[in-house]
Protein backbone atom coordinates (compact mmCIF):
# COMPACT_ATOMS: atom_id res chain seq x y z
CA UNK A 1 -17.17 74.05 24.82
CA UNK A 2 -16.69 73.07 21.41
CA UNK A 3 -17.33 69.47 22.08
CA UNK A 4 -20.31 69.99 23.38
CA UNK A 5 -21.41 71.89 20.22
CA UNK A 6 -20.55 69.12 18.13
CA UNK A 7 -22.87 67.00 20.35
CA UNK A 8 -25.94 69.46 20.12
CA UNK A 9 -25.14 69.16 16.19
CA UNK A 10 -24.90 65.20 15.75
CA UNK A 11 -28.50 64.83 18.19
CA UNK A 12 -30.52 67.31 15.71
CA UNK A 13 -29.29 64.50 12.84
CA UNK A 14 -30.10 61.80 14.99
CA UNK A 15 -32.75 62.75 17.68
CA UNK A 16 -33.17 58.91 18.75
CA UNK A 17 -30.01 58.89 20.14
CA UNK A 18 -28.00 60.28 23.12
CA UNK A 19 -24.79 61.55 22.31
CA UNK A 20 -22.22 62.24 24.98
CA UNK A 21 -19.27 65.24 24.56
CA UNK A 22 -16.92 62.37 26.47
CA UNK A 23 -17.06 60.35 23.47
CA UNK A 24 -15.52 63.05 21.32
CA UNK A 25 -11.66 62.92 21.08
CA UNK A 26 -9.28 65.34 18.38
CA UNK A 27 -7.48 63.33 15.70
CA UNK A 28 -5.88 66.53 14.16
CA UNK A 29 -5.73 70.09 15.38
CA UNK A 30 -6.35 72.33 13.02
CA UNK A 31 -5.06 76.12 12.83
CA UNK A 32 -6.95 79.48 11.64
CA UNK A 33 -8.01 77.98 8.25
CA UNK A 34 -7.69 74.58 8.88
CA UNK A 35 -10.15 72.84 10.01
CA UNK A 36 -9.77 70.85 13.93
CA UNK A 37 -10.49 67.44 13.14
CA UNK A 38 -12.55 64.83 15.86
CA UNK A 39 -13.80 61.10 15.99
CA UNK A 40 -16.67 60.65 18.21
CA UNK A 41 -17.31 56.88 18.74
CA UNK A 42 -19.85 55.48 20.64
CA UNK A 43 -21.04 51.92 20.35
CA UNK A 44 -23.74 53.33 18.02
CA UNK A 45 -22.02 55.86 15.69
CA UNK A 46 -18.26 56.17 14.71
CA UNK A 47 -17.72 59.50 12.82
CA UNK A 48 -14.99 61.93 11.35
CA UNK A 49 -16.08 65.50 12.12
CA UNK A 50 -14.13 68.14 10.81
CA UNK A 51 -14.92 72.07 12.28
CA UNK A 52 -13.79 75.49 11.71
CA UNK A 53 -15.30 76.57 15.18
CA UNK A 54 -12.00 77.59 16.26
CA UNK A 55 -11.37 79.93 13.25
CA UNK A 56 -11.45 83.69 12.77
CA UNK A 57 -14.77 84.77 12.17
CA UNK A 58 -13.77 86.06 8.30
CA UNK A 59 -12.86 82.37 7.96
CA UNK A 60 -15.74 81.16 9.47
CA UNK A 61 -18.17 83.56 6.74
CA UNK A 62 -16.10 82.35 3.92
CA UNK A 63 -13.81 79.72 3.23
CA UNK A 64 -14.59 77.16 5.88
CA UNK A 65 -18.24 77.64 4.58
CA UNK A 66 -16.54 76.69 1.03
CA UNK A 67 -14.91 73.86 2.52
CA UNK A 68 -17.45 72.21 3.93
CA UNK A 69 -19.72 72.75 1.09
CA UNK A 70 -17.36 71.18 -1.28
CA UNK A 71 -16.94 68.46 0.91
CA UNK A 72 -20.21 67.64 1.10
CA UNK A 73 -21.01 67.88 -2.61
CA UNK A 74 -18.48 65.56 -3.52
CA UNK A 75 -19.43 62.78 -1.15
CA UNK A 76 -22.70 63.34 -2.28
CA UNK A 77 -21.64 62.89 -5.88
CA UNK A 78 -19.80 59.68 -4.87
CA UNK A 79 -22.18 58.47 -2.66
CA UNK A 80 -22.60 54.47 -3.10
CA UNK A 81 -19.21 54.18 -4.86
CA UNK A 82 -17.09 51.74 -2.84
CA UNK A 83 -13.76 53.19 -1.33
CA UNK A 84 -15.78 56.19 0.40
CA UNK A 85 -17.25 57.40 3.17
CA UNK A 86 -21.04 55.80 3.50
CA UNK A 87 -22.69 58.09 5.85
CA UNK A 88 -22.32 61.93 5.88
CA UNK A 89 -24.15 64.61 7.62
CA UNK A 90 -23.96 68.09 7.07
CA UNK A 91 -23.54 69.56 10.88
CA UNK A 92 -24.11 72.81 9.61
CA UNK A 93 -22.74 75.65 7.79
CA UNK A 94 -18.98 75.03 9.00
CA UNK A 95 -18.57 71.62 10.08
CA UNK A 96 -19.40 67.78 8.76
CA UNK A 97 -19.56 64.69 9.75
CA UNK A 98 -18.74 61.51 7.64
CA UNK A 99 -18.19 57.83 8.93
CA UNK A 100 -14.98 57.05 10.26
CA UNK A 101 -12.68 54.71 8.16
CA UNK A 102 -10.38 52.64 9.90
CA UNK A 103 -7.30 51.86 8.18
CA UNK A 104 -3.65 52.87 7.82
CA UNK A 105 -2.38 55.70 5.46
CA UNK A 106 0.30 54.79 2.52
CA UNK A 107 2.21 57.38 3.97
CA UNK A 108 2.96 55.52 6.84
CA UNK A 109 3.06 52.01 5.16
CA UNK A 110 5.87 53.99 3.14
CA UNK A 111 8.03 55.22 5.93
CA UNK A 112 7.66 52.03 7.05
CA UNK A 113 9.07 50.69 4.12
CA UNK A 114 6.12 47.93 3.83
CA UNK A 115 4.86 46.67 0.80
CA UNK A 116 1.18 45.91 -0.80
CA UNK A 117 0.30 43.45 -3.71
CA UNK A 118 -0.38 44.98 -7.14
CA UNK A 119 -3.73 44.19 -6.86
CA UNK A 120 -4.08 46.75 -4.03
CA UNK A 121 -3.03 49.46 -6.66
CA UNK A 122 -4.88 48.16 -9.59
CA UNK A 123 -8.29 48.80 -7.02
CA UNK A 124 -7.28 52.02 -6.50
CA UNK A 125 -6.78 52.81 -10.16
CA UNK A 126 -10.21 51.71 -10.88
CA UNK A 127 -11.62 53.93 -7.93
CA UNK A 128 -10.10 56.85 -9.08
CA UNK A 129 -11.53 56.31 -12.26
CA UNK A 130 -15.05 55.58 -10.96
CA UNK A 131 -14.45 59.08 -9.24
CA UNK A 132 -13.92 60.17 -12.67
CA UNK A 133 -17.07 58.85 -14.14
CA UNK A 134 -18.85 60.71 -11.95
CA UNK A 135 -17.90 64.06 -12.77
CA UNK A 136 -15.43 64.57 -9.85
CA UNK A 137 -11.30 65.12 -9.23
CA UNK A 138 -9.93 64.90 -5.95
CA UNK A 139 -6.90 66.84 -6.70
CA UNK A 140 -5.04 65.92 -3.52
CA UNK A 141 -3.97 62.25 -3.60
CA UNK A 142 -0.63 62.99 -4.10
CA UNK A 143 -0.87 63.50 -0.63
CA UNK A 144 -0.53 59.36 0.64
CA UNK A 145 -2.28 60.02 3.80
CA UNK A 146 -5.10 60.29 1.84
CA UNK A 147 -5.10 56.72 0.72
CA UNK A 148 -5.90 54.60 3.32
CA UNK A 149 -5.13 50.80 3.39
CA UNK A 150 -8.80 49.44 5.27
CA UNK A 151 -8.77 46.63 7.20
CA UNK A 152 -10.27 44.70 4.55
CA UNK A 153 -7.28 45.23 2.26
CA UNK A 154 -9.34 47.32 0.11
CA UNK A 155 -8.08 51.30 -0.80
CA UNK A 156 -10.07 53.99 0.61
CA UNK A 157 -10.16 57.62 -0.01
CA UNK A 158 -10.69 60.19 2.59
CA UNK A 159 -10.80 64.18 2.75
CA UNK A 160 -12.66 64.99 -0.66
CA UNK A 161 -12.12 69.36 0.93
CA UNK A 162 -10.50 70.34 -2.38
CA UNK A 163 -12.53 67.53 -4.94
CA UNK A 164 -14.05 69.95 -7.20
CA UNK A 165 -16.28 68.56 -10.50
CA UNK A 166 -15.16 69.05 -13.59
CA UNK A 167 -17.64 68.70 -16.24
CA UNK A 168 -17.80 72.52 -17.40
CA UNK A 169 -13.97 72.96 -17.94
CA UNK A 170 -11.64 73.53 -20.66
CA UNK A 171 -10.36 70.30 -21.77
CA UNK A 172 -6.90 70.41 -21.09
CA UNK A 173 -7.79 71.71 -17.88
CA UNK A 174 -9.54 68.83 -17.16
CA UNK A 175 -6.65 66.51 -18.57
CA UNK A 176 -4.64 67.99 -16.15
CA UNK A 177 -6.92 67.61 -13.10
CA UNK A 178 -7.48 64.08 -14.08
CA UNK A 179 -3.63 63.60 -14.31
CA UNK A 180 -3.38 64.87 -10.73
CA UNK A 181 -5.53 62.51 -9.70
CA UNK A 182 -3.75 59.61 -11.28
CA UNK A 183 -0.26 60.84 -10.91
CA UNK A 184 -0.89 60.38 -7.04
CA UNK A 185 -1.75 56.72 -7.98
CA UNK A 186 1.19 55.86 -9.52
CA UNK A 187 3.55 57.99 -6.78
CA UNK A 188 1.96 54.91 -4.33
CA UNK A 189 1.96 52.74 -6.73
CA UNK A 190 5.97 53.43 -7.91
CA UNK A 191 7.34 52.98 -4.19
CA UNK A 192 4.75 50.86 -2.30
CA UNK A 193 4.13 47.94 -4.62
CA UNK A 194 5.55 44.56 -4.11
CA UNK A 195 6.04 44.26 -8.12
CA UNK A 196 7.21 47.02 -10.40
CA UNK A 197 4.97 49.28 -11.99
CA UNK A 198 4.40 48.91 -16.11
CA UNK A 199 6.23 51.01 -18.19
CA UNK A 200 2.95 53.18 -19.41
CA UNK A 201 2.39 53.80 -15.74
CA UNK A 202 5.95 54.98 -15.33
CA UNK A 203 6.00 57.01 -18.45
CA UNK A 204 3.00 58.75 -17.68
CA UNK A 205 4.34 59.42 -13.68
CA UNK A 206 7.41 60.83 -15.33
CA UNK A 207 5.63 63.27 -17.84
CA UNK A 208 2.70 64.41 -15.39
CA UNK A 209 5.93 65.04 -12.79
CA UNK A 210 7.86 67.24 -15.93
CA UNK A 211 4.50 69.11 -16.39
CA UNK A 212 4.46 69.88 -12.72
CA UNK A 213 8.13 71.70 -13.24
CA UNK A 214 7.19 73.72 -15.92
CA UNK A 215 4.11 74.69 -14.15
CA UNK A 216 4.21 78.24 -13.51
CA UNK A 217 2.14 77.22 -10.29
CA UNK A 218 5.20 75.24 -8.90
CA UNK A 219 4.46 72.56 -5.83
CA UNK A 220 1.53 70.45 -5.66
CA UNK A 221 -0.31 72.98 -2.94
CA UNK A 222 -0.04 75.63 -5.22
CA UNK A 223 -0.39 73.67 -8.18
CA UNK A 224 -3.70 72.11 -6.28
CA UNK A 225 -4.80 75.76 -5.53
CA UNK A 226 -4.53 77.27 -8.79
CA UNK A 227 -6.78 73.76 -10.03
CA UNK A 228 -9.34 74.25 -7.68
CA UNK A 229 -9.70 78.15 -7.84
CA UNK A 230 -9.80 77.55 -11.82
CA UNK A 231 -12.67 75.17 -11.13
CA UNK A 232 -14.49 77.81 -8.54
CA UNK A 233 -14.32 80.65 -11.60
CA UNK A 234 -15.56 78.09 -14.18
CA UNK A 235 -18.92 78.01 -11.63
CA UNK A 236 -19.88 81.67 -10.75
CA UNK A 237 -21.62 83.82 -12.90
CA UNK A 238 -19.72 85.19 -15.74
CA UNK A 239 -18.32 81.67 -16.40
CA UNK A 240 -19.12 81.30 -19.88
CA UNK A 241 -16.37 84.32 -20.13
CA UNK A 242 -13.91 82.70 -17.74
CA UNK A 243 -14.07 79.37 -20.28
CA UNK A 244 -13.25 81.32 -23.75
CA UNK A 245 -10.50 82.53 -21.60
CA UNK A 246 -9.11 79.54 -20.93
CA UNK A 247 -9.86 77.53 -23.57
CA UNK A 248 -6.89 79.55 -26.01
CA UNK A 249 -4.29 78.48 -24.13
C-alpha cells in the first residue's frame, strides 16, 4: 500500500514519532509523470508529500528522480525566506515532503471574482524578488494556484518542481526567466487587485505577454519547458559549450 510506504518513509525522518497510514489522505492524483500528491496531518506533523510511486518504472529512474531533486534544491536555496515552505524532508529518491500551507489559491479567489488589497501584491513582488536574490526562478507562477493567499493575509508560494537557478546562464536567458517569474505577478496582480495596477507594471505585463507570441516555444508549458531544459543543459558537462551557443542569439 502506498500509504503505508509513505509512513515507513516519514518515521526514518522522525524516529520519535508514530506515524499512522490513516492520517494520510490524496489532495491531487497524479498520472504516469505526475506526481500523486498527499497531506498527512496528525496533531504533530502537517505535511505536503508529493510521490511518483505510482509511475512507470522509466519514470520512476528518471524524471521523477529530477523532480524531486529540483524540488528539493530549491527549497533548500530558499530556505528561511518568508512565503515558503519551512520544513522539508527528502523521503527518498522519488518522493518529498514539505510542510503543508494552508491558504486559498488566486485561482480560486479569481473565479470567485474576490478582490485583495495592493499591499497583498506589492508582498508578493518583493518575494519573488527575494527568490531572485538567491539565485533561483520559479518559472511557473503564471499558474495562480501556485500563489496561495495564507491565512495570515500574507502570499505564499508552493510547488518550486520546475524552479531551476540561474546564475550560469546567458543573460537574456535569464531576463527572460526572471520575466516569467514576474509576468505571473502582475497576471494576479492585473485582475485580483482592489486598485489598478501602475502603468510600468502594465507595460511590462503587455511586452513579456508579446514576447510570449513570438516565442517559437508558444504556451507557457512549453514555453516553461524549453526554460527549464535550457537551464538543465547549462548544468551538465559540456556546458561551457552549451553557453557560447546561446549567448549569440
Amino acid at each position: 500500500m502506498k500509504e503505508q510506504v509513505l509512513v515507513s518513509q516519514l518515521s526514518e525522518c522522525f524516529p520519535e514519532h508514530s506515524f499512522h497510514s490513516n492520517k494520510v489522505s490524496v489532495l491531487h492524483k497524479g498520472r504516469f509523470a505526475n506526481a500523486i500528491v498527499y497531506r498527512y496531518k496528525d496533531d504533530s506533523f502537517d505535511f505536503v508529500i508529493k510521490d511518483f510511486q505510482h509511475s512507470p518504472w522509466f519514470v520512476r529512474r528518471t524524471f521523477a528522480r529530477l523532480f524531486i531533486g529540483q524540488e528539493y534544491k530549491a527549497l533548500e536555496r530558499l530556505n528561511g525566506m518568508s512565503g515558503v515552505s519551512d520544513q522539508f524532508h527528502r523521503l527518498s529518491n522519488i518522493s518529498i515532503a514539505y510542510s503543508f500551507i494552508e491558504g486559498t489559491p488566486l485561482r480560486t479567489l479569481k473565479k470567485q471574482n474576490k478582490k485583495l488589497p495592493k499591499s497583498f501584491f506589492h508582498q508578493l513582488e518583493h518575494r519573488v524578488s527575494e527568490m531572485h536574490r538567491r539565485g533561483l526562478v520559479h518559472l511557473d507562477l503564471r499558474n495562480l494556484g501556485n500563489i496561495l493567499v495564507g491565512e495570515d493575509g500574507q502570499p505564499y508560494i508552493i510547488d518550486y518542481q520546475s524552479a531551476i537557478t540561474f546564475s550560469r546562464f546567458p543573460n537574456w536567458l535569464k531576463r527572460i526567466m526572471r520575466g516569467a517569474d514576474l509576468s505571473g505577478v502582475y497576471k494576479a496582480w492585473l485582475t485580483g487587485c482592489e486598485q489598478p495596477m501602475t502603468e510600468y507594471k502594465k507595460e511590462f505585463l503587455m511586452n513579456y505577454n508579446q514576447l510570449r507570441k513570438r516565442w517559437i516555444f508558444r504556451g507557457y508549458p512549453m514555453h516553461r519547458a524549453y526554460l527549464w531544459l535550457c537551464g538543465i543543459a547549462s548544468q551538465l558537462p559540456g556546458a561551457d559549450l552549451f553557453r557560447n551557443m546561446t549567448d549569440k542569439f
